[in-house]
PDB file of N, CA and C in Angstrom:
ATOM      1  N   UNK A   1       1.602  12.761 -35.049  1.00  0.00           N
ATOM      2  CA  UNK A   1       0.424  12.382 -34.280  1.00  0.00           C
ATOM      3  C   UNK A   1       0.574  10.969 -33.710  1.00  0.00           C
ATOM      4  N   UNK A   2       0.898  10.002 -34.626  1.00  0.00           N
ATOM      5  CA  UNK A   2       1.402   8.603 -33.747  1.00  0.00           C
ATOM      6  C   UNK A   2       2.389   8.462 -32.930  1.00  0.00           C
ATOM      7  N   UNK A   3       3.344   9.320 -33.431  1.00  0.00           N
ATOM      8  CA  UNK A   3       4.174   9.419 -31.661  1.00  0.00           C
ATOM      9  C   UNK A   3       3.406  10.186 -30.835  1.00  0.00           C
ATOM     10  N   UNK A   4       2.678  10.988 -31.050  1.00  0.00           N
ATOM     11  CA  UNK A   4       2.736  11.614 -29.727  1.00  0.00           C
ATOM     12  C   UNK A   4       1.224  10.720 -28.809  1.00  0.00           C
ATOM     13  N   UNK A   5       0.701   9.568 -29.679  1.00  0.00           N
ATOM     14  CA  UNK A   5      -0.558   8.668 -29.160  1.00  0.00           C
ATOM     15  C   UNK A   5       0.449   7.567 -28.218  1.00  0.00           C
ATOM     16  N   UNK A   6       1.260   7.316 -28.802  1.00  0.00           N
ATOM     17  CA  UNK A   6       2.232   6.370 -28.539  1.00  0.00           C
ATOM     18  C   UNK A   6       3.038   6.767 -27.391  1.00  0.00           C
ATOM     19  N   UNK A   7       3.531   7.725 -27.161  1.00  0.00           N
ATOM     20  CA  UNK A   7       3.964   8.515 -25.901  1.00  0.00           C
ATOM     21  C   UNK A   7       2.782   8.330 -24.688  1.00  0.00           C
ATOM     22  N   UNK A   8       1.899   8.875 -25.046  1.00  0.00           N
ATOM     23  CA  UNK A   8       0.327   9.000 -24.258  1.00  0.00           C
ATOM     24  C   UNK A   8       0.286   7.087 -23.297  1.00  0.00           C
ATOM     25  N   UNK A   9       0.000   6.371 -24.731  1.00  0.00           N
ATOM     26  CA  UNK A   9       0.017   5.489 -24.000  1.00  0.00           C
ATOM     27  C   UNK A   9       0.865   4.965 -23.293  1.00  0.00           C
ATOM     28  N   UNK A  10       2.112   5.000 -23.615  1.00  0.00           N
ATOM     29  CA  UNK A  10       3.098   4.587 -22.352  1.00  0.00           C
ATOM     30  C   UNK A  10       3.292   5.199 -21.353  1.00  0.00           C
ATOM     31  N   UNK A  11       3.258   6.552 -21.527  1.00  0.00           N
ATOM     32  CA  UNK A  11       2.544   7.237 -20.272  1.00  0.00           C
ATOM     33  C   UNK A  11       1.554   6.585 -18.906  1.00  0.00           C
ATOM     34  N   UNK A  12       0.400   6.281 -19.828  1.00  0.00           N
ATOM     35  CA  UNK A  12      -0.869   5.922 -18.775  1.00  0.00           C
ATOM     36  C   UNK A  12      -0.420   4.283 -18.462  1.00  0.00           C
ATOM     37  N   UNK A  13       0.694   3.696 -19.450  1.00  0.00           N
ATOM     38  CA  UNK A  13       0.786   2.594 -18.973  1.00  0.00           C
ATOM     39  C   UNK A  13       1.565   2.517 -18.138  1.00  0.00           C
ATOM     40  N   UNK A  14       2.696   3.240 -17.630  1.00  0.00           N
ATOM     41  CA  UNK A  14       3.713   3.262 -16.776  1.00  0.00           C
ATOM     42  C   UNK A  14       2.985   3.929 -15.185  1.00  0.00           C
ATOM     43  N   UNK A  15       2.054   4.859 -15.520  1.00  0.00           N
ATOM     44  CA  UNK A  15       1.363   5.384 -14.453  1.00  0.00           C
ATOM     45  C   UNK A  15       0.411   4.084 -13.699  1.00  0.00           C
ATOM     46  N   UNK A  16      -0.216   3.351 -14.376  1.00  0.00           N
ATOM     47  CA  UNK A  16      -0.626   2.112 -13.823  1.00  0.00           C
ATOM     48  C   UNK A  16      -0.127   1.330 -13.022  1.00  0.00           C
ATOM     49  N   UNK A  17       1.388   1.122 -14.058  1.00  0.00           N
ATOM     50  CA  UNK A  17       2.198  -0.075 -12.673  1.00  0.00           C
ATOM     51  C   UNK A  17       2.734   0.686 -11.627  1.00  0.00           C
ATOM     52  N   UNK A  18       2.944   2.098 -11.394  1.00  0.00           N
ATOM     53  CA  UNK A  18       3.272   2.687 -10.257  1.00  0.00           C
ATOM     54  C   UNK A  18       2.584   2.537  -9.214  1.00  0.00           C
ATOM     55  N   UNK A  19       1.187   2.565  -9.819  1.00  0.00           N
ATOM     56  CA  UNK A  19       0.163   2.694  -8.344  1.00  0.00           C
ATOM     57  C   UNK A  19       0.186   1.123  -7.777  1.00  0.00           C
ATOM     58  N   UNK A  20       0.505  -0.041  -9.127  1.00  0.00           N
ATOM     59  CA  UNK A  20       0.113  -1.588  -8.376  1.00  0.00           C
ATOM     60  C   UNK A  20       1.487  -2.032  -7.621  1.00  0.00           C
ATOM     61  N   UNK A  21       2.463  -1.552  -7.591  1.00  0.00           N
ATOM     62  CA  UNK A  21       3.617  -1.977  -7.169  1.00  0.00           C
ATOM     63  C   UNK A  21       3.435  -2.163  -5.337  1.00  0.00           C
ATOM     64  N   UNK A  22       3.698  -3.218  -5.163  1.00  0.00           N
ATOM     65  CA  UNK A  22       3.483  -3.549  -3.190  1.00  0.00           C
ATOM     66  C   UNK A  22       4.889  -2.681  -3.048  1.00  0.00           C
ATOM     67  N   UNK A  23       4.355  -2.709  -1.741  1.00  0.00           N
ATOM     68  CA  UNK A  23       5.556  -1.667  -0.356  1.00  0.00           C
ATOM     69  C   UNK A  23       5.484  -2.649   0.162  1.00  0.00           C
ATOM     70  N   UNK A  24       7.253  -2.432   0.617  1.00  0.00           N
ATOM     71  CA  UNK A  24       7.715  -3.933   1.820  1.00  0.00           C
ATOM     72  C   UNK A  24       7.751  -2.922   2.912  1.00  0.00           C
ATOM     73  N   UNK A  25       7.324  -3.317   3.577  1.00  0.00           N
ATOM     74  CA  UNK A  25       6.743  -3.375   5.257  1.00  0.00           C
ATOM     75  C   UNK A  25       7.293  -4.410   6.457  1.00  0.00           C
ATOM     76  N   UNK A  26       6.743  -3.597   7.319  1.00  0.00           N
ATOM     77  CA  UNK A  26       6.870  -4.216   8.644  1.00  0.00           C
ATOM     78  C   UNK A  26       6.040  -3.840   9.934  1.00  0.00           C
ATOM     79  N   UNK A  27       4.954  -5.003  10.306  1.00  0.00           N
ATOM     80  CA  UNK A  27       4.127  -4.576  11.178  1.00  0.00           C
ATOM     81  C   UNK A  27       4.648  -4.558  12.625  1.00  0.00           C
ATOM     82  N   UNK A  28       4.153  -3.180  12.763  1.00  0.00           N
ATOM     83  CA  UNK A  28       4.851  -2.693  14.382  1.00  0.00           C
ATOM     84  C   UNK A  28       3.652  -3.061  15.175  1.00  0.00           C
ATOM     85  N   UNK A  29       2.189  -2.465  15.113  1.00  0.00           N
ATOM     86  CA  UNK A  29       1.422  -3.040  16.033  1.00  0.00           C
ATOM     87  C   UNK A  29      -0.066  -3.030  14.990  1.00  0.00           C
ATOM     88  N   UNK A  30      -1.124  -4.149  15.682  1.00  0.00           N
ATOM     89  CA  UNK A  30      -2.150  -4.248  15.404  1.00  0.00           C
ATOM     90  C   UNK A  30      -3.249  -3.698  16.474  1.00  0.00           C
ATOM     91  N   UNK A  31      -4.506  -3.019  15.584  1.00  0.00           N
ATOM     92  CA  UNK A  31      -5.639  -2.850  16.388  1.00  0.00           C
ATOM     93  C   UNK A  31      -6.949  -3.422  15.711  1.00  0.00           C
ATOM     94  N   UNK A  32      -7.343  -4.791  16.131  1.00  0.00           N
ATOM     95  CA  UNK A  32      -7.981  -5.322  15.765  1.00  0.00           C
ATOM     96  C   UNK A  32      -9.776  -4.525  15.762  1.00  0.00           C
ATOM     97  N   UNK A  33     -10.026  -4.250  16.654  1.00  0.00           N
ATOM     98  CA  UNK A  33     -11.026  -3.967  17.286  1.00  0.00           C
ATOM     99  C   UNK A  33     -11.427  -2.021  16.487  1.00  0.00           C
ATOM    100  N   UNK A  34     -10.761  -1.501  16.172  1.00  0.00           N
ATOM    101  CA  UNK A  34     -10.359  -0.531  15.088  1.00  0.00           C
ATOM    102  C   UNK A  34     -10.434  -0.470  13.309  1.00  0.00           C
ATOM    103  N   UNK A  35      -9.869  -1.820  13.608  1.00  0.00           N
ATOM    104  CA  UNK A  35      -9.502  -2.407  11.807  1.00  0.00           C
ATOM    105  C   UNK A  35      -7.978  -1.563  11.323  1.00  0.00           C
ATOM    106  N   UNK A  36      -7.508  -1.293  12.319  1.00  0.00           N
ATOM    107  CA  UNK A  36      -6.161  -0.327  12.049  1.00  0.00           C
ATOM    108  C   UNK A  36      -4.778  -1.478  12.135  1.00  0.00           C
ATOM    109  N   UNK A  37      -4.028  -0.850  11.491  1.00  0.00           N
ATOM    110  CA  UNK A  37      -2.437  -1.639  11.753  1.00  0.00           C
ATOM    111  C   UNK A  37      -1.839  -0.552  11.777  1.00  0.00           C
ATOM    112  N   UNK A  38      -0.346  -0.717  12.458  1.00  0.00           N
ATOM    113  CA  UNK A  38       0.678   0.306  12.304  1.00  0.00           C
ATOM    114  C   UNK A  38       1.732  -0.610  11.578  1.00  0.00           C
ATOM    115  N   UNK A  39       2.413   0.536   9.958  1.00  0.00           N
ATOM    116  CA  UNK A  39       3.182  -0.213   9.347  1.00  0.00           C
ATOM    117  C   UNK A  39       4.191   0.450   9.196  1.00  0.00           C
ATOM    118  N   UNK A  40       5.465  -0.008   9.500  1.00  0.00           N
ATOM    119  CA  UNK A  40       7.187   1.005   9.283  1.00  0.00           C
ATOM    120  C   UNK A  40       7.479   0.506   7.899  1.00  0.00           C
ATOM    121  N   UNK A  41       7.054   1.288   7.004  1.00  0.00           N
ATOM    122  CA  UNK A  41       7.103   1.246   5.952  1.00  0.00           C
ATOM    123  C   UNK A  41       7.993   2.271   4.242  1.00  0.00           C
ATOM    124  N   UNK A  42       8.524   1.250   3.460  1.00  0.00           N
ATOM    125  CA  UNK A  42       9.304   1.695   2.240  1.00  0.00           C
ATOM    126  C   UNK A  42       8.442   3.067   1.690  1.00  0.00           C
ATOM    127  N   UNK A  43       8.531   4.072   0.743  1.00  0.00           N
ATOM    128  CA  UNK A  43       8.283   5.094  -0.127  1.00  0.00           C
ATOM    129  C   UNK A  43       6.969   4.302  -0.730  1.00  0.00           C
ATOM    130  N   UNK A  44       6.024   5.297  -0.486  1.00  0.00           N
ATOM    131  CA  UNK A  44       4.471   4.965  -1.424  1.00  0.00           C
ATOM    132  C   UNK A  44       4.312   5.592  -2.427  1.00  0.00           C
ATOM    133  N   UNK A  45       4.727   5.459  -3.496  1.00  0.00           N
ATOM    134  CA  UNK A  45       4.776   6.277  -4.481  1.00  0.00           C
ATOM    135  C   UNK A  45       3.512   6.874  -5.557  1.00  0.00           C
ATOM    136  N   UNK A  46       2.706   5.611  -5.136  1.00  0.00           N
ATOM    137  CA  UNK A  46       1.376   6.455  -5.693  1.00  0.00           C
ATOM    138  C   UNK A  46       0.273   7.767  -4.717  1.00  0.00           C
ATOM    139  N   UNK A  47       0.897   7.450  -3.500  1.00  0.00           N
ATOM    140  CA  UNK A  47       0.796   8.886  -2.759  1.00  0.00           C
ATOM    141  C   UNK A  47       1.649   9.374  -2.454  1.00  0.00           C
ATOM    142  N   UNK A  48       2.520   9.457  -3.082  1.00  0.00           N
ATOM    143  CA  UNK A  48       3.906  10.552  -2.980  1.00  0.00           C
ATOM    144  C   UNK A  48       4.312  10.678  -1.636  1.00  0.00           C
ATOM    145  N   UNK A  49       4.790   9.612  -0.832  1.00  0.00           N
ATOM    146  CA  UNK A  49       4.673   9.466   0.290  1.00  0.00           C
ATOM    147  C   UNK A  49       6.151   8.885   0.582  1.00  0.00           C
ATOM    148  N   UNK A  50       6.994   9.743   1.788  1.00  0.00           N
ATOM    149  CA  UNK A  50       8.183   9.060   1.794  1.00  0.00           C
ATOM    150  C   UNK A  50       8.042   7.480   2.732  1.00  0.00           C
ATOM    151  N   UNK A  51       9.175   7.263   3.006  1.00  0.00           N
ATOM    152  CA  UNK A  51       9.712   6.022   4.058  1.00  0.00           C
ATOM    153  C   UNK A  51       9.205   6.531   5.567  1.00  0.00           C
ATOM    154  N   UNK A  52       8.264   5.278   5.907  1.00  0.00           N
ATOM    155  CA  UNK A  52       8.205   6.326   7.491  1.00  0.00           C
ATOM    156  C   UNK A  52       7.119   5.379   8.185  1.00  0.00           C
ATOM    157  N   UNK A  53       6.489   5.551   9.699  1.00  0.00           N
ATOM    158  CA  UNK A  53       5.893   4.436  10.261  1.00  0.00           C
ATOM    159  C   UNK A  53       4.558   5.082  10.189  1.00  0.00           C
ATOM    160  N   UNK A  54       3.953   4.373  10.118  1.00  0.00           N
ATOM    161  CA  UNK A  54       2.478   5.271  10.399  1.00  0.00           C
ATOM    162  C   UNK A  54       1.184   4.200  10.460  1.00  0.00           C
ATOM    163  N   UNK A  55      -0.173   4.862  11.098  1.00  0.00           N
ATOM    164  CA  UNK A  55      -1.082   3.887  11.162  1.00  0.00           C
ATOM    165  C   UNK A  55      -1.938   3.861   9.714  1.00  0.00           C
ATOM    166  N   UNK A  56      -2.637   2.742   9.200  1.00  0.00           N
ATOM    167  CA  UNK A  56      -3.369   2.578   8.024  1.00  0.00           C
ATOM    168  C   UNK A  56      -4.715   1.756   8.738  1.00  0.00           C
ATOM    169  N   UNK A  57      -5.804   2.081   8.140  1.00  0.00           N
ATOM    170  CA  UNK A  57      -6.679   1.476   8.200  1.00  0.00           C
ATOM    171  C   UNK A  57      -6.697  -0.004   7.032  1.00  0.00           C
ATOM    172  N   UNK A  58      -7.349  -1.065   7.510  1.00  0.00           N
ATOM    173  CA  UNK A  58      -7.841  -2.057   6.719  1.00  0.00           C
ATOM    174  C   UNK A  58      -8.653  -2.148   5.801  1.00  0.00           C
ATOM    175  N   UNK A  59      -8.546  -1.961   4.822  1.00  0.00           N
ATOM    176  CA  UNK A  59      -9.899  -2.561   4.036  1.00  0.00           C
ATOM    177  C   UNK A  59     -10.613  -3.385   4.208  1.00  0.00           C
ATOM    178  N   UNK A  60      -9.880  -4.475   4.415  1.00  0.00           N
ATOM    179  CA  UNK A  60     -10.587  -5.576   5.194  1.00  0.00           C
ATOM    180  C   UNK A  60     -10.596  -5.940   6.380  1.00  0.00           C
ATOM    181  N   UNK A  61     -10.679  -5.817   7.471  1.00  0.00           N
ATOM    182  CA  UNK A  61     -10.758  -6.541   9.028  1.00  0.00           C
ATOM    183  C   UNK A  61      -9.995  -7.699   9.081  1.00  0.00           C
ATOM    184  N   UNK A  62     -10.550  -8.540   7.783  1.00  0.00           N
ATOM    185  CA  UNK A  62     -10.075 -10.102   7.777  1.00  0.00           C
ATOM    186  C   UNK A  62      -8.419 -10.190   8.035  1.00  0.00           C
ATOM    187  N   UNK A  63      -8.316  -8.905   6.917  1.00  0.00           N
ATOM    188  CA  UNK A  63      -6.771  -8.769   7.060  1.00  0.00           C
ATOM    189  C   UNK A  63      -5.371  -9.281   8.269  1.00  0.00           C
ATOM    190  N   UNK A  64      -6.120  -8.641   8.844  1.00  0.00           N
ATOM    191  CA  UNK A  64      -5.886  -8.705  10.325  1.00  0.00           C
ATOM    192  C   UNK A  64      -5.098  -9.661  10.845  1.00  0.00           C
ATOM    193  N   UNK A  65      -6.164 -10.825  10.626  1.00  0.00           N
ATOM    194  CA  UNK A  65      -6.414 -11.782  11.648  1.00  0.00           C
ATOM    195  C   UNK A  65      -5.291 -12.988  12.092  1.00  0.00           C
ATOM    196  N   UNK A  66      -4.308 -13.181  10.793  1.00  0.00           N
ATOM    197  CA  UNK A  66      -2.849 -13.798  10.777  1.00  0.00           C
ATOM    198  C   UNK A  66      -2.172 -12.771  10.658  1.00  0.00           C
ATOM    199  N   UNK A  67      -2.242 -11.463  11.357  1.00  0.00           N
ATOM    200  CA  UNK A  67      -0.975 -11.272  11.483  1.00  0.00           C
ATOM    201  C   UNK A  67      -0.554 -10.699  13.302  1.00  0.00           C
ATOM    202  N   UNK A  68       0.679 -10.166  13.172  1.00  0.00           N
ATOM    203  CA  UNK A  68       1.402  -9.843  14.242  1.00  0.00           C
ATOM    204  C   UNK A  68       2.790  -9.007  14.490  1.00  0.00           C
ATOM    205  N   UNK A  69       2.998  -8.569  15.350  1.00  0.00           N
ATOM    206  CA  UNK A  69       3.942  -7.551  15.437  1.00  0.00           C
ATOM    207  C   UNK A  69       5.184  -7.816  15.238  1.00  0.00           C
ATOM    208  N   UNK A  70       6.396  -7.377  13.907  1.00  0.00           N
ATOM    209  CA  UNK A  70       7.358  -8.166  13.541  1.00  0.00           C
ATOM    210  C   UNK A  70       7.273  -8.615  12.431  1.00  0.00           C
ATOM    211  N   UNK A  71       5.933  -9.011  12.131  1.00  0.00           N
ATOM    212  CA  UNK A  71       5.893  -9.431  10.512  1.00  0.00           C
ATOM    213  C   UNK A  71       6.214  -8.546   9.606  1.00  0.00           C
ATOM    214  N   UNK A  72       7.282  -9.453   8.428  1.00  0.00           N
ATOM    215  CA  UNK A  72       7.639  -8.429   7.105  1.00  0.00           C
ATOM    216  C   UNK A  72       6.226  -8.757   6.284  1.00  0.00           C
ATOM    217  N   UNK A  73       5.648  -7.683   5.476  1.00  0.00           N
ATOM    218  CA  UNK A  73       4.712  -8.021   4.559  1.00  0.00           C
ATOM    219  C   UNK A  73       4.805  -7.585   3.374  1.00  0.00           C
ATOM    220  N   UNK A  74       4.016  -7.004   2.471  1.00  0.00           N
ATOM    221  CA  UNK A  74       4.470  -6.604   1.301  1.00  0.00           C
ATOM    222  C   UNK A  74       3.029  -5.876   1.138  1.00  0.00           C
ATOM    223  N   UNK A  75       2.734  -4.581   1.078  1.00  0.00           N
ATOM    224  CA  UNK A  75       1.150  -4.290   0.607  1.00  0.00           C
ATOM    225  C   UNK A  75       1.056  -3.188  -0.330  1.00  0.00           C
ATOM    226  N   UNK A  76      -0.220  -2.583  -0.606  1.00  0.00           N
ATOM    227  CA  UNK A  76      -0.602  -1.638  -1.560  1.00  0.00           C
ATOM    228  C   UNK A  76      -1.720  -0.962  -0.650  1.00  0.00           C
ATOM    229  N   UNK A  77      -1.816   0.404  -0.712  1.00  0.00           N
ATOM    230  CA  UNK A  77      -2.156   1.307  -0.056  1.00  0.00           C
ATOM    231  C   UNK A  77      -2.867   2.184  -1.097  1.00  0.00           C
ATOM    232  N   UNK A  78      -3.861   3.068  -0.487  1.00  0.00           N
ATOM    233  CA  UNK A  78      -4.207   3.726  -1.397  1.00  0.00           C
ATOM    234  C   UNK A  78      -5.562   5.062  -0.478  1.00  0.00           C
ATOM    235  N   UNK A  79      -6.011   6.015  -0.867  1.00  0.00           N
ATOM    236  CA  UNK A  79      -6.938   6.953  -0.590  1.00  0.00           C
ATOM    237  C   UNK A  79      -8.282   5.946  -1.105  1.00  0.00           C
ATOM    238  N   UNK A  80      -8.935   5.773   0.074  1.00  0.00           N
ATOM    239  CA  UNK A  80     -10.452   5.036  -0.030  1.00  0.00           C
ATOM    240  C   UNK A  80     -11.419   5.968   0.844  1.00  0.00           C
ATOM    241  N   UNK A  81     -12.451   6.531   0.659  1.00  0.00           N
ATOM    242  CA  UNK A  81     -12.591   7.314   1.331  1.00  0.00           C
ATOM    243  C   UNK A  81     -12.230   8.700   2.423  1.00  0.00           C
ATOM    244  N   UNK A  82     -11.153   9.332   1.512  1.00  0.00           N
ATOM    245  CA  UNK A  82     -10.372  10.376   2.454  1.00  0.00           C
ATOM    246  C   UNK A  82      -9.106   9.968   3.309  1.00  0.00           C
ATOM    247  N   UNK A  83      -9.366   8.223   3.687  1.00  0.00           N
ATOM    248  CA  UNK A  83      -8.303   7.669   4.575  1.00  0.00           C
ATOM    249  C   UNK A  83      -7.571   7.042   3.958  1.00  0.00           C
ATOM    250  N   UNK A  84      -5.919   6.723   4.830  1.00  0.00           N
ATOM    251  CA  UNK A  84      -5.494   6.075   3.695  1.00  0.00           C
ATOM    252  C   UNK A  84      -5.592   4.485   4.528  1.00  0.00           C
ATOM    253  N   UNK A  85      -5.504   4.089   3.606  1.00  0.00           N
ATOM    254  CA  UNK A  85      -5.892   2.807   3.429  1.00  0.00           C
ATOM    255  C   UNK A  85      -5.284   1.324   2.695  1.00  0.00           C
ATOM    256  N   UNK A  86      -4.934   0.226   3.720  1.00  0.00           N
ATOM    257  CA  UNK A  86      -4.291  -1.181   2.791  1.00  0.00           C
ATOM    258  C   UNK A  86      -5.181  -1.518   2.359  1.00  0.00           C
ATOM    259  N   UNK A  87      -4.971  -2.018   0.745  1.00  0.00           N
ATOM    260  CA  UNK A  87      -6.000  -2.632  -0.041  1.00  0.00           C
ATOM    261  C   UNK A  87      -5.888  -4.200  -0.156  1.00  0.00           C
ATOM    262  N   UNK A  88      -4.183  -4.091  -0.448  1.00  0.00           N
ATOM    263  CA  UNK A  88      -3.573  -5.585  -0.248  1.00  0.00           C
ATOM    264  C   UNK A  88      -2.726  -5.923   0.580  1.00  0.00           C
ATOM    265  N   UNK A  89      -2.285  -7.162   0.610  1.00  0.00           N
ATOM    266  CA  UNK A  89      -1.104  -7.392   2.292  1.00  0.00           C
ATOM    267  C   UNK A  89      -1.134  -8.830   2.180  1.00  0.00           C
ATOM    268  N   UNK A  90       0.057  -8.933   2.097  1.00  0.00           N
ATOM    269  CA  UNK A  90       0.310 -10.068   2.240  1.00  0.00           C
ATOM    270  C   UNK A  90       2.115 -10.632   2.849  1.00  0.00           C
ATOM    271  N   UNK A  91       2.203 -11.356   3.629  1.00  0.00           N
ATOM    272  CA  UNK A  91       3.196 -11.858   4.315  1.00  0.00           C
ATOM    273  C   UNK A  91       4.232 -11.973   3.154  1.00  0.00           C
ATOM    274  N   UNK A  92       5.610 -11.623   3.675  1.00  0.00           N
ATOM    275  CA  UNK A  92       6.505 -11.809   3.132  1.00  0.00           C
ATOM    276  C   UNK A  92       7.174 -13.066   4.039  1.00  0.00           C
ATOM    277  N   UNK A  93       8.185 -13.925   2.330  1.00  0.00           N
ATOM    278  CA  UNK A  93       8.778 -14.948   3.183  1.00  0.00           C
ATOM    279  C   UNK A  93      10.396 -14.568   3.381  1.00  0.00           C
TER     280      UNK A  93
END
């Protein structure tokens, strides 16, 4: 019984850092006025999602506002309402 609690939890603990792990990116274009970005982006693994370009909505708008087409970033994505969606983002150096 304690291994198999002990299994469990490393389980749910390994399932955790999968979903927080950032995707390195690269912004192809912004739509401010939308709240959308387009990102050519690494494997999303908490949506089982391969390598590939595609548009994401913002969570935040603010997001936005320093960036530009060309930038490497680093973010976390996720299902927020049906869409998918950046939660985090932040510039890579």
């Amino acid at each position: 019984m304690k291994r198999l609690l002990v299994a469990s939890a490393a389980l749910v603990f390994s399932a955790g850092l999968a979903s927080a792990q950032s995707v390195p990116g690269t912004v192809k274009k912004i739509d401010v006025e939308q709240g959308k970005l387009t990102i050519d982006h690494g494997p999303i693994k908490n949506l089982d999602m391969e390598a590939m370009s595609m548009v994401f909505r913002a969570a935040d708008p603010a997001m936005l506002k320093n960036l530009k087409a060309g930038d490497k970033i680093k973010f976390d994505a996720d299902r927020v309402n049906g869409q998918i969606t950046v939660t985090k983002l932040q510039k890579s150096k």
